[in-house]
N, C-alpha and C. Protein backbone atom coordinates (compact mmCIF):
# COMPACT_ATOMS: atom_id res chain seq x y z
N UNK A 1 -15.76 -92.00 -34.53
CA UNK A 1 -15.05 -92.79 -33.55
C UNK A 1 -13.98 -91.93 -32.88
N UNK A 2 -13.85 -91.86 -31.31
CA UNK A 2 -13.08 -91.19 -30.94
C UNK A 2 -11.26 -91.71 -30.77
N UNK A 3 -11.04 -90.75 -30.93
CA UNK A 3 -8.86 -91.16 -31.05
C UNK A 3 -8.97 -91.86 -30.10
N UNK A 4 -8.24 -92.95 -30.10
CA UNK A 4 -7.55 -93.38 -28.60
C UNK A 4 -6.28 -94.48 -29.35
N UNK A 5 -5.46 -95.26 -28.52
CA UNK A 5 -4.60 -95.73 -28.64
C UNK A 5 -4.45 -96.27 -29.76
N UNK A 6 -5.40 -97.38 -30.13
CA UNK A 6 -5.58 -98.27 -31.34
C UNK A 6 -5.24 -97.36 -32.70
N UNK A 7 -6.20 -95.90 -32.62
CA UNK A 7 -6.13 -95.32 -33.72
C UNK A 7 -4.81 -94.33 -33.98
N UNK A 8 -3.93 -93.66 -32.89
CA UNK A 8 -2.95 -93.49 -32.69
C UNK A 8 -1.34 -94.22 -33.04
N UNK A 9 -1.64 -95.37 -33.29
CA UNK A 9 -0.83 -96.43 -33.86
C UNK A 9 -1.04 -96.44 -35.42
N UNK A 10 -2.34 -96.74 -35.50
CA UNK A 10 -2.25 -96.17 -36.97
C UNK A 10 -1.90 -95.40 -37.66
N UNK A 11 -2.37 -94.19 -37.11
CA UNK A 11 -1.80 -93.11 -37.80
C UNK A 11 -0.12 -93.02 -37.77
N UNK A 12 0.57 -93.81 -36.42
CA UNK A 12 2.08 -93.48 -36.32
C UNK A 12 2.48 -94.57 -37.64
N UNK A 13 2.13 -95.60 -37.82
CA UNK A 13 2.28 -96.52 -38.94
C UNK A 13 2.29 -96.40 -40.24
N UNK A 14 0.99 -94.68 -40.45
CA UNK A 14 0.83 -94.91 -42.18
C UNK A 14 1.49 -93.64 -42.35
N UNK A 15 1.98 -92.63 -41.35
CA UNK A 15 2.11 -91.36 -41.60
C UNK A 15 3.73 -91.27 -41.46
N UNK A 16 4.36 -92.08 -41.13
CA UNK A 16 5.78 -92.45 -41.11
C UNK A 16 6.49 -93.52 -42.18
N UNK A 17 7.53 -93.02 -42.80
CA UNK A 17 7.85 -93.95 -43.19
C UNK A 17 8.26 -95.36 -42.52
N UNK A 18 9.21 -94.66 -41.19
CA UNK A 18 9.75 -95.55 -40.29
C UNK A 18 10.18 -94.78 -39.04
N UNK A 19 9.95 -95.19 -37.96
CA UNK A 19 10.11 -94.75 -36.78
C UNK A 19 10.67 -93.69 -36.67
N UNK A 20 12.24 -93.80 -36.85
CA UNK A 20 13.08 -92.60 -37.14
C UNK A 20 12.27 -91.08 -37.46
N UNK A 21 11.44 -91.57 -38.69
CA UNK A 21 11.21 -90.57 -38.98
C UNK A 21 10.40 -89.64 -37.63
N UNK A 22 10.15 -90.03 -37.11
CA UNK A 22 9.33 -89.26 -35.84
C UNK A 22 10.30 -88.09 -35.09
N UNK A 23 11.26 -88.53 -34.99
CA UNK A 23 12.27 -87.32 -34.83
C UNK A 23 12.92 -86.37 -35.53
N UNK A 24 11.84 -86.40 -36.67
CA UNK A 24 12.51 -85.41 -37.42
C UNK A 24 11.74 -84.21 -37.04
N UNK A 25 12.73 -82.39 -36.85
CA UNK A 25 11.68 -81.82 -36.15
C UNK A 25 10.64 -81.30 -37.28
N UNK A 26 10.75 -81.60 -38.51
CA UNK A 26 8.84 -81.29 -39.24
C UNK A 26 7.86 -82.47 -38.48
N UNK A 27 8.42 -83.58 -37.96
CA UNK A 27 6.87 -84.27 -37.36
C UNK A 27 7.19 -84.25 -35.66
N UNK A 28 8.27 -83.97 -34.98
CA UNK A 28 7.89 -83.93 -33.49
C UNK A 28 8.29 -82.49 -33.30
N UNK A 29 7.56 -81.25 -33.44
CA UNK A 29 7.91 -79.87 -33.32
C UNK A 29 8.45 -79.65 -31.94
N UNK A 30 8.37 -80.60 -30.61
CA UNK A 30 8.42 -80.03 -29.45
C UNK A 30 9.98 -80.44 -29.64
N UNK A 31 10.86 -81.09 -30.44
CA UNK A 31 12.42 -80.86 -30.29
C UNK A 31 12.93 -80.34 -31.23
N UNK A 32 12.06 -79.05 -32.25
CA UNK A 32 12.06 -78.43 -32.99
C UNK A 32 12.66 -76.85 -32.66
N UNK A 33 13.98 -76.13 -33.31
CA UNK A 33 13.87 -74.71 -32.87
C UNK A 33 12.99 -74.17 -33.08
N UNK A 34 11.91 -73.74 -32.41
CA UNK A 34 10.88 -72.90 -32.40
C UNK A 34 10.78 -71.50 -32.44
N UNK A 35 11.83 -70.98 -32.31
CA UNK A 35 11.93 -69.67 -32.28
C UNK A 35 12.11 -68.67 -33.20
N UNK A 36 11.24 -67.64 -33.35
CA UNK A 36 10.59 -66.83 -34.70
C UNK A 36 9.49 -67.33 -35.19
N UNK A 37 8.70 -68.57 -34.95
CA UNK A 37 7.50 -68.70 -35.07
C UNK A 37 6.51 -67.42 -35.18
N UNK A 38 5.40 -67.73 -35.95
CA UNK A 38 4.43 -66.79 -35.59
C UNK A 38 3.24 -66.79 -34.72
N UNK A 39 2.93 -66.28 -34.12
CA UNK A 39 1.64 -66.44 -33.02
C UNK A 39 1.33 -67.77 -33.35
N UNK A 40 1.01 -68.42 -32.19
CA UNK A 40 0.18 -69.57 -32.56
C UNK A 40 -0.99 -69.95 -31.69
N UNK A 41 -1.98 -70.64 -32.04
CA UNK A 41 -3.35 -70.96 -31.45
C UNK A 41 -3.62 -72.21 -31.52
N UNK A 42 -3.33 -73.08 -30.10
CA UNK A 42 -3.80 -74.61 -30.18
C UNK A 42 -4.82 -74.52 -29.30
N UNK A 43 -5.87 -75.48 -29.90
CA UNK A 43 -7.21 -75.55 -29.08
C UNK A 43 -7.04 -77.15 -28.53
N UNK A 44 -7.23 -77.26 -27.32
CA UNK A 44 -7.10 -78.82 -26.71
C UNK A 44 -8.40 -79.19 -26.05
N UNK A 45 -8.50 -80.75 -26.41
CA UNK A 45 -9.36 -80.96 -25.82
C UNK A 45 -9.58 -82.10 -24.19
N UNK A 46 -10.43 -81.76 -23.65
CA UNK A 46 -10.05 -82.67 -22.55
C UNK A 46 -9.11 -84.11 -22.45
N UNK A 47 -10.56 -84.82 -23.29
CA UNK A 47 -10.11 -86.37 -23.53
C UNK A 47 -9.70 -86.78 -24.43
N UNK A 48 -8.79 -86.63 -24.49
CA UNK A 48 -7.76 -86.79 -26.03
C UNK A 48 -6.47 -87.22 -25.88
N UNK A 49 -5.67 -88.10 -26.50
CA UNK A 49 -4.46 -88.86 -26.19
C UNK A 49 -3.43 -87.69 -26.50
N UNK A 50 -3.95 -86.80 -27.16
CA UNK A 50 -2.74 -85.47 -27.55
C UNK A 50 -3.14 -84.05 -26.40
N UNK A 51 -3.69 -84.56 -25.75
CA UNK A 51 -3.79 -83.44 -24.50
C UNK A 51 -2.37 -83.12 -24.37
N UNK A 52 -1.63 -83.85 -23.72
CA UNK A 52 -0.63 -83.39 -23.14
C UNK A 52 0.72 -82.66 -23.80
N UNK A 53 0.70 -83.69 -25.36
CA UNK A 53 1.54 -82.84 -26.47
C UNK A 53 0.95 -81.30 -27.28
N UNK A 54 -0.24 -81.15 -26.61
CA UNK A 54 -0.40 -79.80 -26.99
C UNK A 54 -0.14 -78.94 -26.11
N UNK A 55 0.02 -78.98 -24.49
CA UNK A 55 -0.06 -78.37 -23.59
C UNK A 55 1.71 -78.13 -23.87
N UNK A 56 2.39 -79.39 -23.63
CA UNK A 56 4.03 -79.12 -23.53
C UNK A 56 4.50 -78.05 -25.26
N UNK A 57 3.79 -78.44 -26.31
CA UNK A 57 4.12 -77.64 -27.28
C UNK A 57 3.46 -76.37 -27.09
N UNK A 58 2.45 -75.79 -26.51
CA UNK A 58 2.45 -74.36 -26.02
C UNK A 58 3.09 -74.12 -25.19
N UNK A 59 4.31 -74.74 -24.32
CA UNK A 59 4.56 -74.27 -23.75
C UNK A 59 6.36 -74.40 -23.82
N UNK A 60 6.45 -74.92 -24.63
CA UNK A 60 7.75 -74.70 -25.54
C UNK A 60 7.80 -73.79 -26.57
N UNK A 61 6.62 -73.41 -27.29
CA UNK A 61 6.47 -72.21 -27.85
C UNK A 61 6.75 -70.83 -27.19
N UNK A 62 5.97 -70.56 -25.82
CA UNK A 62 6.03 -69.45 -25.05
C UNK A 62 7.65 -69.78 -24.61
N UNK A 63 8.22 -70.78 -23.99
CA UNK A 63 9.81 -70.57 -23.63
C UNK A 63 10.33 -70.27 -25.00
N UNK A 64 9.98 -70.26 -26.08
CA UNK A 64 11.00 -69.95 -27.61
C UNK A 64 10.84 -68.22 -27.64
N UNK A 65 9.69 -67.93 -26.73
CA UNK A 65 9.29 -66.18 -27.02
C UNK A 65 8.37 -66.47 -27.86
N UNK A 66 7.43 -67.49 -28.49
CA UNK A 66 6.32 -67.50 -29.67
C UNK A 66 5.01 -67.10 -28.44
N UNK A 67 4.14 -66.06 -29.24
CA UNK A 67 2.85 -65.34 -28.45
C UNK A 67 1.88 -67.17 -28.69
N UNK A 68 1.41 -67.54 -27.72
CA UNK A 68 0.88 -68.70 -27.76
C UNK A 68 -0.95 -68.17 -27.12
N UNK A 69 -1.95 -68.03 -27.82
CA UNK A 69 -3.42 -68.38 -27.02
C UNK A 69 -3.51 -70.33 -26.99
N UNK A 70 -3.46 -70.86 -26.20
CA UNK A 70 -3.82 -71.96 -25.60
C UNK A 70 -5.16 -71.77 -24.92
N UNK A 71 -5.76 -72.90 -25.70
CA UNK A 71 -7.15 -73.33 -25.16
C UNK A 71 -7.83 -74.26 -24.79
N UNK A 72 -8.02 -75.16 -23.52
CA UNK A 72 -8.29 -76.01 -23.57
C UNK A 72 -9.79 -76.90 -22.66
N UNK A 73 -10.95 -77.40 -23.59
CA UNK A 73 -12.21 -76.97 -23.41
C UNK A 73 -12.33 -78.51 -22.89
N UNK A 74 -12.52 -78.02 -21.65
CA UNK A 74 -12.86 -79.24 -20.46
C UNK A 74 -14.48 -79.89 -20.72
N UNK A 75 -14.09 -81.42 -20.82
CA UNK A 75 -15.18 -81.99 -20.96
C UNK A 75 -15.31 -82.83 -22.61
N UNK A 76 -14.59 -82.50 -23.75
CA UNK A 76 -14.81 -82.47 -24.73
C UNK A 76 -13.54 -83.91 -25.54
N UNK A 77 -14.17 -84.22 -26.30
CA UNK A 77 -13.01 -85.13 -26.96
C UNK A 77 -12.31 -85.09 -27.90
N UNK A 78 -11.37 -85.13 -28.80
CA UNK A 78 -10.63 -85.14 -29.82
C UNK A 78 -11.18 -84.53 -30.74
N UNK A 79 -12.34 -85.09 -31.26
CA UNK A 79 -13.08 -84.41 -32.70
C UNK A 79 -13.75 -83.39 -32.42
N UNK A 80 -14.07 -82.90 -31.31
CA UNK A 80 -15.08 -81.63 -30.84
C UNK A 80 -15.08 -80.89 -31.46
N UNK A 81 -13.92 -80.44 -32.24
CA UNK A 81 -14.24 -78.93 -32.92
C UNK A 81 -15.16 -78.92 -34.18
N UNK A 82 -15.23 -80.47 -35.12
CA UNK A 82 -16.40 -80.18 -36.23
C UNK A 82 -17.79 -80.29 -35.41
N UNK A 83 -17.87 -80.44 -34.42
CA UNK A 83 -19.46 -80.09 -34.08
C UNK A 83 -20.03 -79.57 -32.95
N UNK A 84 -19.97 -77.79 -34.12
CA UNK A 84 -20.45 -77.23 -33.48
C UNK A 84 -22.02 -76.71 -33.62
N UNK A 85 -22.55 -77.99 -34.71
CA UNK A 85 -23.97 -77.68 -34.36
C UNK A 85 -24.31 -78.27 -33.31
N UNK A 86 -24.14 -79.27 -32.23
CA UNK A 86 -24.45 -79.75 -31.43
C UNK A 86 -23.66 -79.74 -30.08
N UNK A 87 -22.28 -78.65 -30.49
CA UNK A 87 -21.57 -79.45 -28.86
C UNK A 87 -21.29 -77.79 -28.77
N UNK A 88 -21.52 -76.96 -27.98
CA UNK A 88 -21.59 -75.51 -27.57
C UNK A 88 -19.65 -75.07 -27.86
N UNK A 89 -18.56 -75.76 -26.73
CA UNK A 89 -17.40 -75.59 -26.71
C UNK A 89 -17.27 -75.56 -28.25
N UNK A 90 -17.13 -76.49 -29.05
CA UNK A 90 -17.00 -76.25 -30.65
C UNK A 90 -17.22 -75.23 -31.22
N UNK A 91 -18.41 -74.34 -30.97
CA UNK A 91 -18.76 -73.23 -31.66
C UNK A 91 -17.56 -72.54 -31.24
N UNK A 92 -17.75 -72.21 -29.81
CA UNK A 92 -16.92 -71.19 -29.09
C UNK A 92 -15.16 -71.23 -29.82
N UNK A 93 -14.59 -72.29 -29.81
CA UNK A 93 -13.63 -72.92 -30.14
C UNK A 93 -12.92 -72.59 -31.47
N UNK A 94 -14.09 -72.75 -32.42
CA UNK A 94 -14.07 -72.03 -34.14
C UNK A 94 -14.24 -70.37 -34.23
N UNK A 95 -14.49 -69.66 -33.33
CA UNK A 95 -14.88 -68.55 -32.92
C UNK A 95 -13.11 -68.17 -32.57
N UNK A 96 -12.47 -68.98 -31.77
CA UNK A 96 -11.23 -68.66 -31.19
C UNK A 96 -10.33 -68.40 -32.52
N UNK A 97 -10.67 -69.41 -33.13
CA UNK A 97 -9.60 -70.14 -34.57
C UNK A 97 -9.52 -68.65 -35.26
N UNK A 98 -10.87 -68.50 -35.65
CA UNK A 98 -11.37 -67.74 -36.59
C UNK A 98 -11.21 -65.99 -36.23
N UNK A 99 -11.39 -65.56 -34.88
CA UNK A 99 -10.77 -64.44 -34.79
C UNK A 99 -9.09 -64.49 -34.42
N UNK A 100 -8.57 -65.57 -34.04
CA UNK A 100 -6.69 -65.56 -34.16
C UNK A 100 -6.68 -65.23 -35.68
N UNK A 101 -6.91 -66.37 -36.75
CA UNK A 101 -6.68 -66.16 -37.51
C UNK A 101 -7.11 -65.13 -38.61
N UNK A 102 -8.07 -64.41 -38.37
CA UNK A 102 -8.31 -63.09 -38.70
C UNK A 102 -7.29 -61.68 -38.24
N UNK A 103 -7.49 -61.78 -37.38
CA UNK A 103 -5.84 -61.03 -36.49
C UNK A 103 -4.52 -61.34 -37.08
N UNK A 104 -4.32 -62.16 -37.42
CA UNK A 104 -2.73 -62.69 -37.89
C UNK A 104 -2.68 -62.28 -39.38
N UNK A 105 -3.87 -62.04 -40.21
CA UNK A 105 -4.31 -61.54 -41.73
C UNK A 105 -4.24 -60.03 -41.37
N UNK A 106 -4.61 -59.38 -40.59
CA UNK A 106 -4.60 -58.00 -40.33
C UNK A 106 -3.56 -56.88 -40.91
């Protein structure tokens, strides 16, 4: 089932104790000091209710000075990245993950 609003509530409901907690910066990183981070690699997907909090958190990363690869695979929805036996961007996508994070082990 793909994310959208309904399931987004949920998760803000069971993963919080209480509202508040959302501002704390371990769960909203974009009012988080970010700076000294290590490289980071967010993969986004088109249709997804967190499009836009991944785009503004790469790009509060790069204003902190954090090396940011941002990726974001047009056409695709929230869960895309477990299937990549069937959805091409996914492969490509785990390919991204997997040589960042090979590089960052180096």
């Amino acid at each position: 089932m793909p994310l959208d609003k309904a399931g987004m509530g949920w998760f803000f409901k069971n993963y919080l104790r209480t509202p508040a907690d959302g501002k704390d910066p371990r769960v909203n990183l974009v009012a988080a000091n970010l700076k000294g981070l290590p490289a980071t690699t967010i993969i986004a997907a088109d249709y997804d209710p967190l499009k836009s909090e991944g785009k503004t958190l790469a790009d509060k990363l790069t204003a902190a000075g954090v090396k940011v690869n941002y990726k974001l695979y047009e056409g695709t929805t929230h869960e895309f990245f477990g299937m990549a036996a069937v959805v091409p961007e996914a492969k490509d996508a785990q390919g991204v993950a997997t040589d960042d994070l090979k590089g960052a082990l180096k």
